[in-house]
PDB file of N, CA and C in Angstrom:
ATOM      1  N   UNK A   1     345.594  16.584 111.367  1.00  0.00           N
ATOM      2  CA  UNK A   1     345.863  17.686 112.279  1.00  0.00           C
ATOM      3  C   UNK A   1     345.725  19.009 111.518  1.00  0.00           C
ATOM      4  N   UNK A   2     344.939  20.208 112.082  1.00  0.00           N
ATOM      5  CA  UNK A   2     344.951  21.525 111.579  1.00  0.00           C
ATOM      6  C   UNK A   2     345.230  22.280 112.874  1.00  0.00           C
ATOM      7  N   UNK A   3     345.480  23.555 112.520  1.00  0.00           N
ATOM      8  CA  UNK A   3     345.689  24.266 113.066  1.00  0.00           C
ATOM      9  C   UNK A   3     344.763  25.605 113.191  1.00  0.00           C
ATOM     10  N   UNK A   4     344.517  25.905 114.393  1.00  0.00           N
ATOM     11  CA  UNK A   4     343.404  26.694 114.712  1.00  0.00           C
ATOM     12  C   UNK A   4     344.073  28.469 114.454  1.00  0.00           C
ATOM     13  N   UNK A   5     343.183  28.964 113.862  1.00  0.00           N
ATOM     14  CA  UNK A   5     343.960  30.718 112.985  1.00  0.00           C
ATOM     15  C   UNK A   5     343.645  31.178 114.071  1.00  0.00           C
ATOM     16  N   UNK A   6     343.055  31.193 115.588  1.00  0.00           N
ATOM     17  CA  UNK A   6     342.661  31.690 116.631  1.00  0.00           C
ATOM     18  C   UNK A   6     344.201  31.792 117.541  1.00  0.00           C
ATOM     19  N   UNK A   7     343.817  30.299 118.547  1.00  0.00           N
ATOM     20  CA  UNK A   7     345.173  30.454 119.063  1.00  0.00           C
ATOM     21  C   UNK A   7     346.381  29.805 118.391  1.00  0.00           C
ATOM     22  N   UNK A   8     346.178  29.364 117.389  1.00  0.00           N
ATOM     23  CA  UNK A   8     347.277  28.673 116.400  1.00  0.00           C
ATOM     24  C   UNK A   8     348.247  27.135 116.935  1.00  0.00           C
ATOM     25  N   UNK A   9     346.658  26.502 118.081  1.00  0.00           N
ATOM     26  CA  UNK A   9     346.980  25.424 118.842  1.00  0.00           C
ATOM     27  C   UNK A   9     346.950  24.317 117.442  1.00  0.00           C
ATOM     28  N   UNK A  10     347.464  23.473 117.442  1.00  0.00           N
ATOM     29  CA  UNK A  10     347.164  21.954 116.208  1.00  0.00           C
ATOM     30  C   UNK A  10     346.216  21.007 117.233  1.00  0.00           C
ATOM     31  N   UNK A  11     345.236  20.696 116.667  1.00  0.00           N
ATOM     32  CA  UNK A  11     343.878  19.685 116.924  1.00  0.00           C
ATOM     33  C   UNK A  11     343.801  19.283 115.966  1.00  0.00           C
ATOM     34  N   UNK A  12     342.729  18.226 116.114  1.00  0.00           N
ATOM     35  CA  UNK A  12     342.200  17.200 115.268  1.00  0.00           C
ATOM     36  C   UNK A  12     341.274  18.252 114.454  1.00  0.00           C
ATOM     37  N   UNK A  13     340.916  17.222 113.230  1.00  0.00           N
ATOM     38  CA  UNK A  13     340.447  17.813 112.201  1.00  0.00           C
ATOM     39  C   UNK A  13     338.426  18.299 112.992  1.00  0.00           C
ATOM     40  N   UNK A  14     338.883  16.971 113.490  1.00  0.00           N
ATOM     41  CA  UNK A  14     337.122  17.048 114.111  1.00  0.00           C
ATOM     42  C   UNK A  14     336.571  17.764 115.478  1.00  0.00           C
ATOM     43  N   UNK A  15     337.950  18.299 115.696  1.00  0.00           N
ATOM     44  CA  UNK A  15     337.809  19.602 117.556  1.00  0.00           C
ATOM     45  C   UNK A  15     337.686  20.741 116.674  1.00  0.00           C
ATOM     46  N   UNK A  16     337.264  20.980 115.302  1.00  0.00           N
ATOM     47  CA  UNK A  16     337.597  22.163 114.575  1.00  0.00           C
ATOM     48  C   UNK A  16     336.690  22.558 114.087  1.00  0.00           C
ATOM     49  N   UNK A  17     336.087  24.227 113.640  1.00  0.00           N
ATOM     50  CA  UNK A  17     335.412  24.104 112.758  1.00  0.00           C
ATOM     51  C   UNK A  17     336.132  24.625 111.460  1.00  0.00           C
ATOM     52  N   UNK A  18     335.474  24.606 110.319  1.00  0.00           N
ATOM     53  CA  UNK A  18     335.784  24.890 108.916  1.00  0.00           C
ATOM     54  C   UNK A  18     335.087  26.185 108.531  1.00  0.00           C
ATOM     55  N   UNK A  19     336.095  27.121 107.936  1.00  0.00           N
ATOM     56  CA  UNK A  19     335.999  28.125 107.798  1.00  0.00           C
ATOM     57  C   UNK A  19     335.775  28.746 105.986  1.00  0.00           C
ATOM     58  N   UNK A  20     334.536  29.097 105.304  1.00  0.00           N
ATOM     59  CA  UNK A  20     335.142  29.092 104.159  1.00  0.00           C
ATOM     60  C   UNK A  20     334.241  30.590 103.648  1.00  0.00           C
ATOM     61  N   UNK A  21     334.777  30.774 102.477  1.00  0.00           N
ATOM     62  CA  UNK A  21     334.329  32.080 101.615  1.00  0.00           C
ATOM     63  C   UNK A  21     332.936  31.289 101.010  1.00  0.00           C
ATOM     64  N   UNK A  22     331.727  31.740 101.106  1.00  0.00           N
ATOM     65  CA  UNK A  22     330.782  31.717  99.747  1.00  0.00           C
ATOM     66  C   UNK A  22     330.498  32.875  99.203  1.00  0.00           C
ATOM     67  N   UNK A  23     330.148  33.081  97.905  1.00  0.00           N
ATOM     68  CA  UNK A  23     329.631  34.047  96.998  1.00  0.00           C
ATOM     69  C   UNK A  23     328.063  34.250  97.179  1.00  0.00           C
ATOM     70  N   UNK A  24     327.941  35.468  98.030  1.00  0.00           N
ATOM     71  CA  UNK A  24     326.485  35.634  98.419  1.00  0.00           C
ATOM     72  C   UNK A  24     325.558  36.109  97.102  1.00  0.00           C
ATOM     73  N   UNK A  25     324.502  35.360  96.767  1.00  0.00           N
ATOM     74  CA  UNK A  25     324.091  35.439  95.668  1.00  0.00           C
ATOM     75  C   UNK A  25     323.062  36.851  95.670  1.00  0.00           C
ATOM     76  N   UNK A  26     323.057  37.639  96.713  1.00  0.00           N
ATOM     77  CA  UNK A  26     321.851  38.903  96.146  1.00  0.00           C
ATOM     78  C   UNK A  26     322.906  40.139  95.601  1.00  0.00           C
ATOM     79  N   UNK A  27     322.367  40.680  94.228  1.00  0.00           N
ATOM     80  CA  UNK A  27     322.954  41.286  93.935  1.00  0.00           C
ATOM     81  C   UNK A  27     324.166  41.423  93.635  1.00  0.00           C
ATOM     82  N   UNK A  28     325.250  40.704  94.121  1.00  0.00           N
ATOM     83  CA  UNK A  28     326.818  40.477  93.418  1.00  0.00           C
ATOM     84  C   UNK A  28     327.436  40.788  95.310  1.00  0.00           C
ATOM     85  N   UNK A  29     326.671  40.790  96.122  1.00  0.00           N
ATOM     86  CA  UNK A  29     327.010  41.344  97.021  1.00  0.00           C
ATOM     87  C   UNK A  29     328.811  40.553  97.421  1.00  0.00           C
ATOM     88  N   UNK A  30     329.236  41.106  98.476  1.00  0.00           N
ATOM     89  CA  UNK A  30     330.408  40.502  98.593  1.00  0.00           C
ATOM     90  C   UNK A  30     330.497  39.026  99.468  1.00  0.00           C
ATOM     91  N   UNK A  31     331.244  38.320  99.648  1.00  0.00           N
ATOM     92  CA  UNK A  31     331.027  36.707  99.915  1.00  0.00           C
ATOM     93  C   UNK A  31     331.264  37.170 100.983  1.00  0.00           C
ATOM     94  N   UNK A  32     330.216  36.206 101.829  1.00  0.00           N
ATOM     95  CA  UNK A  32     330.559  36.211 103.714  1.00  0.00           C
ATOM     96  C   UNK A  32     331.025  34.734 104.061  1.00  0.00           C
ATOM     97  N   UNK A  33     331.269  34.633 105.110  1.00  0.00           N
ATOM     98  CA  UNK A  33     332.031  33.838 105.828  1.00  0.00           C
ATOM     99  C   UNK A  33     331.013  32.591 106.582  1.00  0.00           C
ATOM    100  N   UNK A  34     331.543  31.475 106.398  1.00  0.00           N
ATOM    101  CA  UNK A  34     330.213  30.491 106.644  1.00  0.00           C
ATOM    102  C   UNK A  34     330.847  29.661 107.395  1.00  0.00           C
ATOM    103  N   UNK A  35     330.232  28.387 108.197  1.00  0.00           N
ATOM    104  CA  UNK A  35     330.732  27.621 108.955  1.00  0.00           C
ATOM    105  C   UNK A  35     330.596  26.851 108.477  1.00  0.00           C
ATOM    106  N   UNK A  36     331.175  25.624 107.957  1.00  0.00           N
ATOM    107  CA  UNK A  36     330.919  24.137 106.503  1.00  0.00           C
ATOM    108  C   UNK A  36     331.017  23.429 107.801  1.00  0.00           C
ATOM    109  N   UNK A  37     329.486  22.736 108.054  1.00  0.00           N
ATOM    110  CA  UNK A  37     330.079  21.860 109.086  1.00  0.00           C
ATOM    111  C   UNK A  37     330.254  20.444 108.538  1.00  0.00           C
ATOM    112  N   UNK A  38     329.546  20.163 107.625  1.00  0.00           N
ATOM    113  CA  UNK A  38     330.041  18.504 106.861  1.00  0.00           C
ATOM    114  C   UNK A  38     331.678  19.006 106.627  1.00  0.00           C
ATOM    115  N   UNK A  39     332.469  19.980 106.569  1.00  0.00           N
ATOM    116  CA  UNK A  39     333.834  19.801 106.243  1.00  0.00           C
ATOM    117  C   UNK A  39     333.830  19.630 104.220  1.00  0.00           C
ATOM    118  N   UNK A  40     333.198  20.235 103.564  1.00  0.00           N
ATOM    119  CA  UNK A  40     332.850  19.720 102.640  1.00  0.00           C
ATOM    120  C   UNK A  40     332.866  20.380 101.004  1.00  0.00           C
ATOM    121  N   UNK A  41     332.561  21.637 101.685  1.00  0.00           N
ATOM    122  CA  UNK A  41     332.277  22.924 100.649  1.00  0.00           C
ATOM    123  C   UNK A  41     334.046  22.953  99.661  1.00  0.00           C
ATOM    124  N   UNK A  42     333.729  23.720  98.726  1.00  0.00           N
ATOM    125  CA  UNK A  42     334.875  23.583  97.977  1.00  0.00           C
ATOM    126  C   UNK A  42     335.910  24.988  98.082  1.00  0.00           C
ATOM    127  N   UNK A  43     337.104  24.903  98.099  1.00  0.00           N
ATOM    128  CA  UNK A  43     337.527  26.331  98.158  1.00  0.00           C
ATOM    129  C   UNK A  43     338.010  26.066  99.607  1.00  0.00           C
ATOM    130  N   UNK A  44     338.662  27.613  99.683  1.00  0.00           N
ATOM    131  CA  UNK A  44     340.116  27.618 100.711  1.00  0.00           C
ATOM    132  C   UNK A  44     339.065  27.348 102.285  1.00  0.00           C
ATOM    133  N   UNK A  45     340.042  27.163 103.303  1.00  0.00           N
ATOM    134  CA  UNK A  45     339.518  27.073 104.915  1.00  0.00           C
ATOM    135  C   UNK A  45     340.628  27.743 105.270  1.00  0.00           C
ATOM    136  N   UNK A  46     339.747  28.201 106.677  1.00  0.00           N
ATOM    137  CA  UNK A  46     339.878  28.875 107.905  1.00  0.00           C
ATOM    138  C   UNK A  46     339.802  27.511 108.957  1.00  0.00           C
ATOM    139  N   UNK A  47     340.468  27.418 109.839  1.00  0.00           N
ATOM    140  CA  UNK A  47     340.306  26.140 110.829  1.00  0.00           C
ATOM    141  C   UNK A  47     340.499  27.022 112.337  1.00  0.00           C
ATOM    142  N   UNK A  48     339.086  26.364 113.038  1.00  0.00           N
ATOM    143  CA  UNK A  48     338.986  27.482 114.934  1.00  0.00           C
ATOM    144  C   UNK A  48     338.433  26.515 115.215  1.00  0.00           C
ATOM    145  N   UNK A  49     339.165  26.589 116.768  1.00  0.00           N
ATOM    146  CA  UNK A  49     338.613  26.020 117.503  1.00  0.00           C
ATOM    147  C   UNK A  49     336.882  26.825 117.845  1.00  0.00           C
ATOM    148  N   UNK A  50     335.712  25.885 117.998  1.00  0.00           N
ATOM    149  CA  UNK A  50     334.323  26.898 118.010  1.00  0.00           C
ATOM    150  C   UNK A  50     334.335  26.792 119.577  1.00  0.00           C
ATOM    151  N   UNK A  51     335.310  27.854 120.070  1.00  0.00           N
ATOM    152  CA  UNK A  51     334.537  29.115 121.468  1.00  0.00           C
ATOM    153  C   UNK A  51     335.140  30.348 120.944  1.00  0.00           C
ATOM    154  N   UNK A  52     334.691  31.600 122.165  1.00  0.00           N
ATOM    155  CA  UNK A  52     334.395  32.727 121.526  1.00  0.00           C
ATOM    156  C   UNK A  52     335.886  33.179 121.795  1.00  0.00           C
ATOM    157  N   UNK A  53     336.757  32.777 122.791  1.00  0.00           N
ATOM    158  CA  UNK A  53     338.417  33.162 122.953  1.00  0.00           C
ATOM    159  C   UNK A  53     339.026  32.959 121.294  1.00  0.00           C
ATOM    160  N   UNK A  54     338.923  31.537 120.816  1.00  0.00           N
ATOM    161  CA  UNK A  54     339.861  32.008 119.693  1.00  0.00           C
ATOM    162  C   UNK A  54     339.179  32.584 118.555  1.00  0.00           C
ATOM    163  N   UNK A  55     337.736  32.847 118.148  1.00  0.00           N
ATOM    164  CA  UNK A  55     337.133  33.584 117.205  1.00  0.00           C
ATOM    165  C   UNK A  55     337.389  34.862 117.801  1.00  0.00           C
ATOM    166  N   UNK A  56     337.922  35.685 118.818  1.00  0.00           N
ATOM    167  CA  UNK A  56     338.566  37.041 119.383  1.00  0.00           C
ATOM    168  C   UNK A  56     339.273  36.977 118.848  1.00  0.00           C
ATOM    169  N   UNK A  57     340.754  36.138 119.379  1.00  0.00           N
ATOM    170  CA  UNK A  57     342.088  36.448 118.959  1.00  0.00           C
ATOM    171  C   UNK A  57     341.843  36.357 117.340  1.00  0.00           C
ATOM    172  N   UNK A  58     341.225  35.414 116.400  1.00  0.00           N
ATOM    173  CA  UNK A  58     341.377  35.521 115.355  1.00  0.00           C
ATOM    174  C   UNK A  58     340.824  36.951 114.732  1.00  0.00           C
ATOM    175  N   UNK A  59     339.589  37.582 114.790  1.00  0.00           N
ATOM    176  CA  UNK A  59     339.848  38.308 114.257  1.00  0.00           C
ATOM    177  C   UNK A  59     339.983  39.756 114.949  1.00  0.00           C
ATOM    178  N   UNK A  60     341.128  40.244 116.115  1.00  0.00           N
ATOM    179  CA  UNK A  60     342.215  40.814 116.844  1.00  0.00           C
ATOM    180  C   UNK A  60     343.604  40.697 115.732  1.00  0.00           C
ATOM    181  N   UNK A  61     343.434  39.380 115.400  1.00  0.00           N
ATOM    182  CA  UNK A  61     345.033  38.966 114.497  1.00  0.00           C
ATOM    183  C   UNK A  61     344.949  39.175 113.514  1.00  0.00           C
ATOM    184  N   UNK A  62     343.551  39.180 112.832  1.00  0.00           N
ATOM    185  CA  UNK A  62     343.125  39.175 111.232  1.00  0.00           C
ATOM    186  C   UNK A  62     343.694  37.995 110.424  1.00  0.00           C
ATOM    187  N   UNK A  63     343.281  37.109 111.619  1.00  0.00           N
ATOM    188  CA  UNK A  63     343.670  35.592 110.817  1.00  0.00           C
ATOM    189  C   UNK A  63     342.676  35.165 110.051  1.00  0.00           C
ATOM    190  N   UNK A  64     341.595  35.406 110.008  1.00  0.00           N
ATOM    191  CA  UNK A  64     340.427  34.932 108.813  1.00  0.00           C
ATOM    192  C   UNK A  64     341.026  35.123 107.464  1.00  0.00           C
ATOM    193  N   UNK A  65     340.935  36.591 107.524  1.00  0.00           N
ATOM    194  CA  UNK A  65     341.022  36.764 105.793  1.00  0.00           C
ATOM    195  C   UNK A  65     342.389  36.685 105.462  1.00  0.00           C
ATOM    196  N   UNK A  66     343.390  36.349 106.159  1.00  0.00           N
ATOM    197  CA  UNK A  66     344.733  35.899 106.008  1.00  0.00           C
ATOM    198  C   UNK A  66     344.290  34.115 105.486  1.00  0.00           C
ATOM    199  N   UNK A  67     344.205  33.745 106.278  1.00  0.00           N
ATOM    200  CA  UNK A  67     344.012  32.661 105.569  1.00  0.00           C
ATOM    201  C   UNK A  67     343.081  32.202 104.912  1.00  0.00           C
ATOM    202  N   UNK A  68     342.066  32.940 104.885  1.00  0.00           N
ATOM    203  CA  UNK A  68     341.417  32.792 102.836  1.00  0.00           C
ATOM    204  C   UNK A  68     341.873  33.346 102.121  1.00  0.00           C
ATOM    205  N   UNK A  69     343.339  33.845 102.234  1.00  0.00           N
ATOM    206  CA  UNK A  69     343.616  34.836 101.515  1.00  0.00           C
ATOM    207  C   UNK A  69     342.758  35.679 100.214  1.00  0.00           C
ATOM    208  N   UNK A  70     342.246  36.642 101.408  1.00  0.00           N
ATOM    209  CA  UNK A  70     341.469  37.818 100.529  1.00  0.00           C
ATOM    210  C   UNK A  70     341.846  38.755 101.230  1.00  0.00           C
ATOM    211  N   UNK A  71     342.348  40.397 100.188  1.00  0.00           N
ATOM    212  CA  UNK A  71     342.885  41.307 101.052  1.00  0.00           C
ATOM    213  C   UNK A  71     341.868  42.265 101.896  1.00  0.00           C
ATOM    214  N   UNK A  72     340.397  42.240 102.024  1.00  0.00           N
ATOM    215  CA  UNK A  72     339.279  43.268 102.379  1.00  0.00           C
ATOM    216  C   UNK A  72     339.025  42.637 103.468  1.00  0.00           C
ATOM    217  N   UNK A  73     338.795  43.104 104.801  1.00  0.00           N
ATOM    218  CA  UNK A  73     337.838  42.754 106.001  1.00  0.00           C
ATOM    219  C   UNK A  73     337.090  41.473 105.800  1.00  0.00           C
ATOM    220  N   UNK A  74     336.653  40.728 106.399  1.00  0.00           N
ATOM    221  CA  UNK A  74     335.202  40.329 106.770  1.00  0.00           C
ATOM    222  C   UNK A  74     334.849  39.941 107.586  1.00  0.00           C
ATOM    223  N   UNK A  75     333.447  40.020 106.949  1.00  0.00           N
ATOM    224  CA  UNK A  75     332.627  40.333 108.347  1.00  0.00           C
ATOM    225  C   UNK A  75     332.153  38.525 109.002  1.00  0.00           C
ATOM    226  N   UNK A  76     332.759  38.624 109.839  1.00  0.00           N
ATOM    227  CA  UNK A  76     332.099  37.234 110.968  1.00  0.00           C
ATOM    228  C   UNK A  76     330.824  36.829 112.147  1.00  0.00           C
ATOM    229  N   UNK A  77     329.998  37.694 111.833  1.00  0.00           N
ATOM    230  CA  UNK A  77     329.269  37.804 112.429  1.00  0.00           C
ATOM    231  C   UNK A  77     328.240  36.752 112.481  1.00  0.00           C
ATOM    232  N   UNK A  78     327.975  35.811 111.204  1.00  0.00           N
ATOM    233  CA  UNK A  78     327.351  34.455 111.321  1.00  0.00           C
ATOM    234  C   UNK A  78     328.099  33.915 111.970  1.00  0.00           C
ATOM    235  N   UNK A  79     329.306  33.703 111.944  1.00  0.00           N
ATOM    236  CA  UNK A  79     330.326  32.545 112.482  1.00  0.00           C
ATOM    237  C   UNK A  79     329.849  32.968 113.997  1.00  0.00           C
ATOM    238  N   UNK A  80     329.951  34.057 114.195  1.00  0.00           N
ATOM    239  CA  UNK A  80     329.191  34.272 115.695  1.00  0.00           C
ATOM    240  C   UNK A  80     328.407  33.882 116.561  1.00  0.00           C
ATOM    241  N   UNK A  81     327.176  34.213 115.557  1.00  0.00           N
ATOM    242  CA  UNK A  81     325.992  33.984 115.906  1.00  0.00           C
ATOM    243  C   UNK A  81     325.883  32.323 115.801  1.00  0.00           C
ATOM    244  N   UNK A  82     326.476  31.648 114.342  1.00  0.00           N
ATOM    245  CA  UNK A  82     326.451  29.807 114.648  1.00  0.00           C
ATOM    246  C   UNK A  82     326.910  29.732 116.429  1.00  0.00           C
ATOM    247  N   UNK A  83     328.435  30.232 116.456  1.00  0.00           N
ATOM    248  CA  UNK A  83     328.893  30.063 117.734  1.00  0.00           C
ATOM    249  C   UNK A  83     328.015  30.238 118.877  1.00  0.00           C
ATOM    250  N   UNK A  84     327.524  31.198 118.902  1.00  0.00           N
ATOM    251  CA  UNK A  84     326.159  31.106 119.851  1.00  0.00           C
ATOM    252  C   UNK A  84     325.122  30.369 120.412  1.00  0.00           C
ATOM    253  N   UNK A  85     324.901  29.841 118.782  1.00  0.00           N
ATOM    254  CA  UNK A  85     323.507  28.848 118.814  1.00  0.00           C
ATOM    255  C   UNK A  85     324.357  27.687 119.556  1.00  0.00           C
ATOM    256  N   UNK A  86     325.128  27.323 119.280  1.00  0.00           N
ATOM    257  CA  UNK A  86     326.121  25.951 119.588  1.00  0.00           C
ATOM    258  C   UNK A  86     326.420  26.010 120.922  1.00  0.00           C
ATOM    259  N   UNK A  87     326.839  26.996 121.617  1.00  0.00           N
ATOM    260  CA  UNK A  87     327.145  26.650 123.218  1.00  0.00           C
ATOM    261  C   UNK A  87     325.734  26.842 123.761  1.00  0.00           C
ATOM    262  N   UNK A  88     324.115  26.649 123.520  1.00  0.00           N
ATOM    263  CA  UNK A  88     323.224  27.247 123.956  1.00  0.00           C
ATOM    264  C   UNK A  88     323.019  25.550 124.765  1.00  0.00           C
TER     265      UNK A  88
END
């Protein structure tokens, strides 16, 4: 069971997606936010349910970078756009 940083409902591990930091390799740039869908990557998670209500409330709440704990913004806009491709 995890819990979704959106509406902070508890689901199964597999109604979820996985939320994690990578280190974007151009230039030192700053790490963006990726969707691990094998569940797999190493390093902290983010757990949402994937529709666009709790990727709102989450970052409305600033539950992302709360729970990767990192103190700067980020930006979710892949997580978006995955979300997109996925309800198509």
């Amino acid at each position: 069971m995890r819990t979704c940083v959106g509406c902070r409902e508890r689901d199964l591990r597999s109604a979820l997606w996985r939320l994690v930091l990578v280190p974007d390799a151009t230039d030192g740039a700053a790490p963006r936010v990726v969707v691990d869908e094998r569940k797999a990557l190493p390093g902290r998670g983010a757990w949402i349910h994937p529709v666009a209500a709790c990727l709102d409330l989450a970052v409305r709440r600033r539950a992302v970078p709360r729970a990767l704990r990192v103190t700067a913004p980020l930006d979710l806009a892949g997580v978006r756009e995955h979300l997109e491709s996925a309800e198509r």
